[in-house]
N, C-alpha and C. Protein backbone atom coordinates (compact mmCIF):
# COMPACT_ATOMS: atom_id res chain seq x y z
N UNK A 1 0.84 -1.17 0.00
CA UNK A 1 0.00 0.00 0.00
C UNK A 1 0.89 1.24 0.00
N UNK A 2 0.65 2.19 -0.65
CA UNK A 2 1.30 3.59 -0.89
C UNK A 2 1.47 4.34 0.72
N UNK A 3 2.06 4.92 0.77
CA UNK A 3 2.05 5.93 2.21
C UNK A 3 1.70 7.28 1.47
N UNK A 4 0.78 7.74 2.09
CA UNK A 4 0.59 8.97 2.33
C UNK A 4 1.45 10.35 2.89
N UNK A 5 2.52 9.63 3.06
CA UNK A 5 3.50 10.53 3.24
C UNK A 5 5.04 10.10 2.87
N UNK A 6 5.71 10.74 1.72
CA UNK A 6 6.68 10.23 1.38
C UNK A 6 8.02 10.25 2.24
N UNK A 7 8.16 11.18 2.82
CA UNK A 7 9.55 10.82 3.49
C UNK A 7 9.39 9.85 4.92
N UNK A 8 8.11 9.57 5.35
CA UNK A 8 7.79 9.11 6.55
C UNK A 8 7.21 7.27 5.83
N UNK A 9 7.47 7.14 4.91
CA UNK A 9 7.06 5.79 4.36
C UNK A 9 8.11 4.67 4.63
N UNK A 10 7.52 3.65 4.62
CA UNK A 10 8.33 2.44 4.85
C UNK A 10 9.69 1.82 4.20
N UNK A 11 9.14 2.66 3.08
CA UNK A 11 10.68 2.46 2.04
C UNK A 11 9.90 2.21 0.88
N UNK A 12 10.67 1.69 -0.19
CA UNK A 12 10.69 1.49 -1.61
C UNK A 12 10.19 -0.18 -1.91
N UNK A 13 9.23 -0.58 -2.87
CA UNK A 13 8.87 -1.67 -3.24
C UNK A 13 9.27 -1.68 -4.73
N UNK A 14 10.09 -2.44 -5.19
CA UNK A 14 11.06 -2.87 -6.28
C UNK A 14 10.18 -3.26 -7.00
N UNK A 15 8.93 -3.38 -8.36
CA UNK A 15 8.72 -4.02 -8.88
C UNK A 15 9.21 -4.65 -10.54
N UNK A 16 9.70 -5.21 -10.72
CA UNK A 16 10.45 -6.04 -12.24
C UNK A 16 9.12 -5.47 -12.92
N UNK A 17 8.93 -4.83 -13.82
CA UNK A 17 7.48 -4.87 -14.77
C UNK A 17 7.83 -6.35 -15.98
N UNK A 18 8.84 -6.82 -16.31
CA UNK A 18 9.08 -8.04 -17.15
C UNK A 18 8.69 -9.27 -16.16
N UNK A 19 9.02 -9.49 -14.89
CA UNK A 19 8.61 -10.41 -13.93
C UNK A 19 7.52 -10.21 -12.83
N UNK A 20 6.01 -10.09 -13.11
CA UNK A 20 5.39 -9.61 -12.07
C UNK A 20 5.49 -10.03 -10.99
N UNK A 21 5.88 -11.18 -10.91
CA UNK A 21 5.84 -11.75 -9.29
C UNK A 21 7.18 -11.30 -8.51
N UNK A 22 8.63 -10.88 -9.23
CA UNK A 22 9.65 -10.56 -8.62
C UNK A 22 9.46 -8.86 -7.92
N UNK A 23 9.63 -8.77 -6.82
CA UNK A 23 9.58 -7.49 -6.06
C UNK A 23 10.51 -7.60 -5.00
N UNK A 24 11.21 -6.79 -5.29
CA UNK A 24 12.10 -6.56 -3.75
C UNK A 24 11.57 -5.31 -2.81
N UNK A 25 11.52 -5.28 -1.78
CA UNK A 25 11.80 -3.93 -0.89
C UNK A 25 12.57 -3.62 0.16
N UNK A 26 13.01 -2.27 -0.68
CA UNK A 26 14.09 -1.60 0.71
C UNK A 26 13.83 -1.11 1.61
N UNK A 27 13.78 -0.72 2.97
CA UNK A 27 13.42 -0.46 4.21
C UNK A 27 14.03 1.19 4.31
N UNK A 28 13.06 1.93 4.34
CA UNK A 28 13.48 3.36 4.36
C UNK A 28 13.59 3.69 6.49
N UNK A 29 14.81 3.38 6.42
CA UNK A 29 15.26 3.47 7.91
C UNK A 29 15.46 4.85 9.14
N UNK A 30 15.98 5.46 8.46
CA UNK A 30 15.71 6.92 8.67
C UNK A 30 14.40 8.05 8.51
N UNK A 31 13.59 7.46 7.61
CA UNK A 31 12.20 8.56 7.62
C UNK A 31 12.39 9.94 7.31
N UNK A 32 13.34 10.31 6.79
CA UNK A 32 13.21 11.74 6.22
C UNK A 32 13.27 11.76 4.60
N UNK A 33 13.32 12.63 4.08
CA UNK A 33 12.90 13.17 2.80
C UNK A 33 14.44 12.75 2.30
N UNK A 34 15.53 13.60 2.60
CA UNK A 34 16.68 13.31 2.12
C UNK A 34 16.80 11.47 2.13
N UNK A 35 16.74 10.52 3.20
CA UNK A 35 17.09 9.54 3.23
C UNK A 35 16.66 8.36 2.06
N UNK A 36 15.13 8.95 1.94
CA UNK A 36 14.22 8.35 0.97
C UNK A 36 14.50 8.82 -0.74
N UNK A 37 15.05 10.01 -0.63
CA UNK A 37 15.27 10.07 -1.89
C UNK A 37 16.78 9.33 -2.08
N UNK A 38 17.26 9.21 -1.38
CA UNK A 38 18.88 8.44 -1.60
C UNK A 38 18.48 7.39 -1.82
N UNK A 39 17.55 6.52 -1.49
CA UNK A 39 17.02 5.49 -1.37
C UNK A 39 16.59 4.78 -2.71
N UNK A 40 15.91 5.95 -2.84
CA UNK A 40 15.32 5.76 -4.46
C UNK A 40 16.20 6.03 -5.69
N UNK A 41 17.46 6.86 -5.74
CA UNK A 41 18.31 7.23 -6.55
C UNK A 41 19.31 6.07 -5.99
N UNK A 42 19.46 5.37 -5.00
CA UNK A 42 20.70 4.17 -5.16
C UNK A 42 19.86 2.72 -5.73
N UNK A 43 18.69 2.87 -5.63
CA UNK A 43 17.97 1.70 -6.42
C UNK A 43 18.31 1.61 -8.01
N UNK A 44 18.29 2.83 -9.05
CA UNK A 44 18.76 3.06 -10.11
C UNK A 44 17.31 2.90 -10.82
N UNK A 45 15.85 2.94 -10.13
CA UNK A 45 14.28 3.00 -10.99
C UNK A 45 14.98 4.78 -11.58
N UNK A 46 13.75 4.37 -12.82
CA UNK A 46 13.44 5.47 -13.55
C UNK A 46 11.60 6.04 -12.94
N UNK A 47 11.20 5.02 -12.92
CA UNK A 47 9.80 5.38 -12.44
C UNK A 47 9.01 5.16 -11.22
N UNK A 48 8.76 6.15 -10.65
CA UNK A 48 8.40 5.86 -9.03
C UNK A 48 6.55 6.35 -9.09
N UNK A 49 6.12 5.72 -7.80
CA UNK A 49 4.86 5.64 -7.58
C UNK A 49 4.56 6.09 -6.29
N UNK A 50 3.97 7.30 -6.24
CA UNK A 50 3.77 7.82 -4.63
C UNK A 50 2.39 8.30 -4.11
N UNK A 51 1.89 8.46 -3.02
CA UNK A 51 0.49 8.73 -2.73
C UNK A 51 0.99 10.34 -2.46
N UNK A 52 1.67 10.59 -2.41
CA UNK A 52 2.40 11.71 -1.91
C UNK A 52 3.95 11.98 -2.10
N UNK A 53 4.41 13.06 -2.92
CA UNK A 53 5.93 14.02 -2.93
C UNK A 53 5.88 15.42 -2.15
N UNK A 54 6.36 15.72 -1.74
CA UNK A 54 6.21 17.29 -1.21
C UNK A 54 7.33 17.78 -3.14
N UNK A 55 7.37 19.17 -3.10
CA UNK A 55 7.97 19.99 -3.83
C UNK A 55 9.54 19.86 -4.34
N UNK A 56 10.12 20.20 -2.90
CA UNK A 56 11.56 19.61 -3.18
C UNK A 56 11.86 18.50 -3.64
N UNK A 57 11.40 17.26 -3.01
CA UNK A 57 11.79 15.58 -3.35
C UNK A 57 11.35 15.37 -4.74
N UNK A 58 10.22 16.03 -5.32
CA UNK A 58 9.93 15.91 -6.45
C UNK A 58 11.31 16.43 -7.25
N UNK A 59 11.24 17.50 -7.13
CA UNK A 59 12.34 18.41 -7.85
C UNK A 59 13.83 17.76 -7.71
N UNK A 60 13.99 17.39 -6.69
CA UNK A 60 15.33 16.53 -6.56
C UNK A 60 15.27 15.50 -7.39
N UNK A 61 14.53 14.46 -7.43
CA UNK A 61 14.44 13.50 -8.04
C UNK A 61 14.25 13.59 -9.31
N UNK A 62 13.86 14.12 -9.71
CA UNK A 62 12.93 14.64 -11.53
C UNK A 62 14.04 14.82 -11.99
N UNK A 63 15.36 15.96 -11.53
CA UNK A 63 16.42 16.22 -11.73
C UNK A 63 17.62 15.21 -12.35
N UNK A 64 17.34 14.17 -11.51
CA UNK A 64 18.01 13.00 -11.95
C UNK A 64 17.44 11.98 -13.05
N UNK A 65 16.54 12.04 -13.27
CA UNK A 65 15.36 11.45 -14.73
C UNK A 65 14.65 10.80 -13.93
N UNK A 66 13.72 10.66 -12.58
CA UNK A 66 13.16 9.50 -12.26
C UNK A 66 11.81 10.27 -12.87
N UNK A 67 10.76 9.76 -13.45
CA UNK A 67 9.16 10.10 -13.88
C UNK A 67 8.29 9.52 -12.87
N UNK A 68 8.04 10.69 -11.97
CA UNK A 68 6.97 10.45 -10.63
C UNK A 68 5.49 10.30 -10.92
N UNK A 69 4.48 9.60 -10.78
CA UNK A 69 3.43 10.00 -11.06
C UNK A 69 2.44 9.21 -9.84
N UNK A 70 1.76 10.21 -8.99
CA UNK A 70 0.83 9.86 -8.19
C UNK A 70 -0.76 8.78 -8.49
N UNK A 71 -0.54 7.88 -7.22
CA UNK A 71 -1.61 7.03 -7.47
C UNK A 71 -2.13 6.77 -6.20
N UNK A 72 -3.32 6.34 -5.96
CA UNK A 72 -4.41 6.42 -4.83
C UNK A 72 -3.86 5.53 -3.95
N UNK A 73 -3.61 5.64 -2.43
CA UNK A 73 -3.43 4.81 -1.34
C UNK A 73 -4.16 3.86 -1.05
N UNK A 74 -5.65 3.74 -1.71
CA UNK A 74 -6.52 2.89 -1.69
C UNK A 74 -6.27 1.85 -2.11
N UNK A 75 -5.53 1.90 -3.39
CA UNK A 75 -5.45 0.59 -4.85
C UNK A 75 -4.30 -0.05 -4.27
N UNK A 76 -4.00 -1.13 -4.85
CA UNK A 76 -2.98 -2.23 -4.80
C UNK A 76 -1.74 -1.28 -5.80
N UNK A 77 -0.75 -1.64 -5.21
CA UNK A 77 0.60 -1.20 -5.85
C UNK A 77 0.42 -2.32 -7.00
N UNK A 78 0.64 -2.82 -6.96
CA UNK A 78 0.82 -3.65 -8.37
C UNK A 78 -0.07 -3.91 -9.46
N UNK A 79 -1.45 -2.80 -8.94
CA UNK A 79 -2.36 -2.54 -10.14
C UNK A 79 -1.74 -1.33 -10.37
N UNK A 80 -1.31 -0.26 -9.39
CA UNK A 80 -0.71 0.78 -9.82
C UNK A 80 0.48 0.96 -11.16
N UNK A 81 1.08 -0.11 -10.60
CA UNK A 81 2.35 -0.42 -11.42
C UNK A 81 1.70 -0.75 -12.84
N UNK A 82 1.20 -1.67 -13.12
CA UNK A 82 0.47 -2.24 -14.43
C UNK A 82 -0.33 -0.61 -15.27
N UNK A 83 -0.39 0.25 -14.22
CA UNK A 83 -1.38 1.49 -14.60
C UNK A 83 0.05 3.10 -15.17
N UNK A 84 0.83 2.31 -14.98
CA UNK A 84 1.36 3.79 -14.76
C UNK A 84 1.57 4.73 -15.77
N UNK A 85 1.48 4.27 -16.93
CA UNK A 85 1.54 5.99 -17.93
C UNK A 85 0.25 6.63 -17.63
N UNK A 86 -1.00 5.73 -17.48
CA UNK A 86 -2.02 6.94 -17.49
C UNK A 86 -2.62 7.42 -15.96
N UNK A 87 -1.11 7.14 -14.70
CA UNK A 87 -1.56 7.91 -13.92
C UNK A 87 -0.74 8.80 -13.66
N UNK A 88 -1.39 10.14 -13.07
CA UNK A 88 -1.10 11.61 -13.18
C UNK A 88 0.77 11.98 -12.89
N UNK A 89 0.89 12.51 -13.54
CA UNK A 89 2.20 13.02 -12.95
C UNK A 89 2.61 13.97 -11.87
N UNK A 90 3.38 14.05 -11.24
CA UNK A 90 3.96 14.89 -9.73
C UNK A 90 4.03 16.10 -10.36
């Protein structure tokens, strides 16, 4: 499930889009904004999925090529994932 708050989230869920069943996740240990975006830039994704970016983390990240685009905390991540060009961008 997405967190509603990005730097306070659990960490990063890895999904393979060629292997649906392969997913790793990293454990965002620290809880801040800086930690989580290191997090996500040492993974090496291009495309991330968030219920929530604040301004900066967006901008930090975008910077480096990742394509953010917000999706509902409600839905399953891995319908999200299957969904992602036509959901909204950060």
């Amino acid at each position: 499930m997405l967190s509603p708050f990005f730097a306070k989230c659990d960490g990063v869920l890895l999904i393979d889009p060629d292997e649906a069943q392969e997913h790793e996740f990293r454990a965002n240990c620290e809880r801040t904004g800086e930690a989580i975006c290191d997090l996500v830039l040492a993974t090496g994704i291009t495309k991330l999925i968030c219920g929530f970016i604040d301004e900066a983390d967006r901008n930090r990240l975008s910077a480096f090529g990742v394509d953010i685009r917000l999706g509902s905390c409600s839905r399953p991540v891995t319908l999200l994932a299957r969904e992602f060009d036509v959901l909204p961008k950060a």
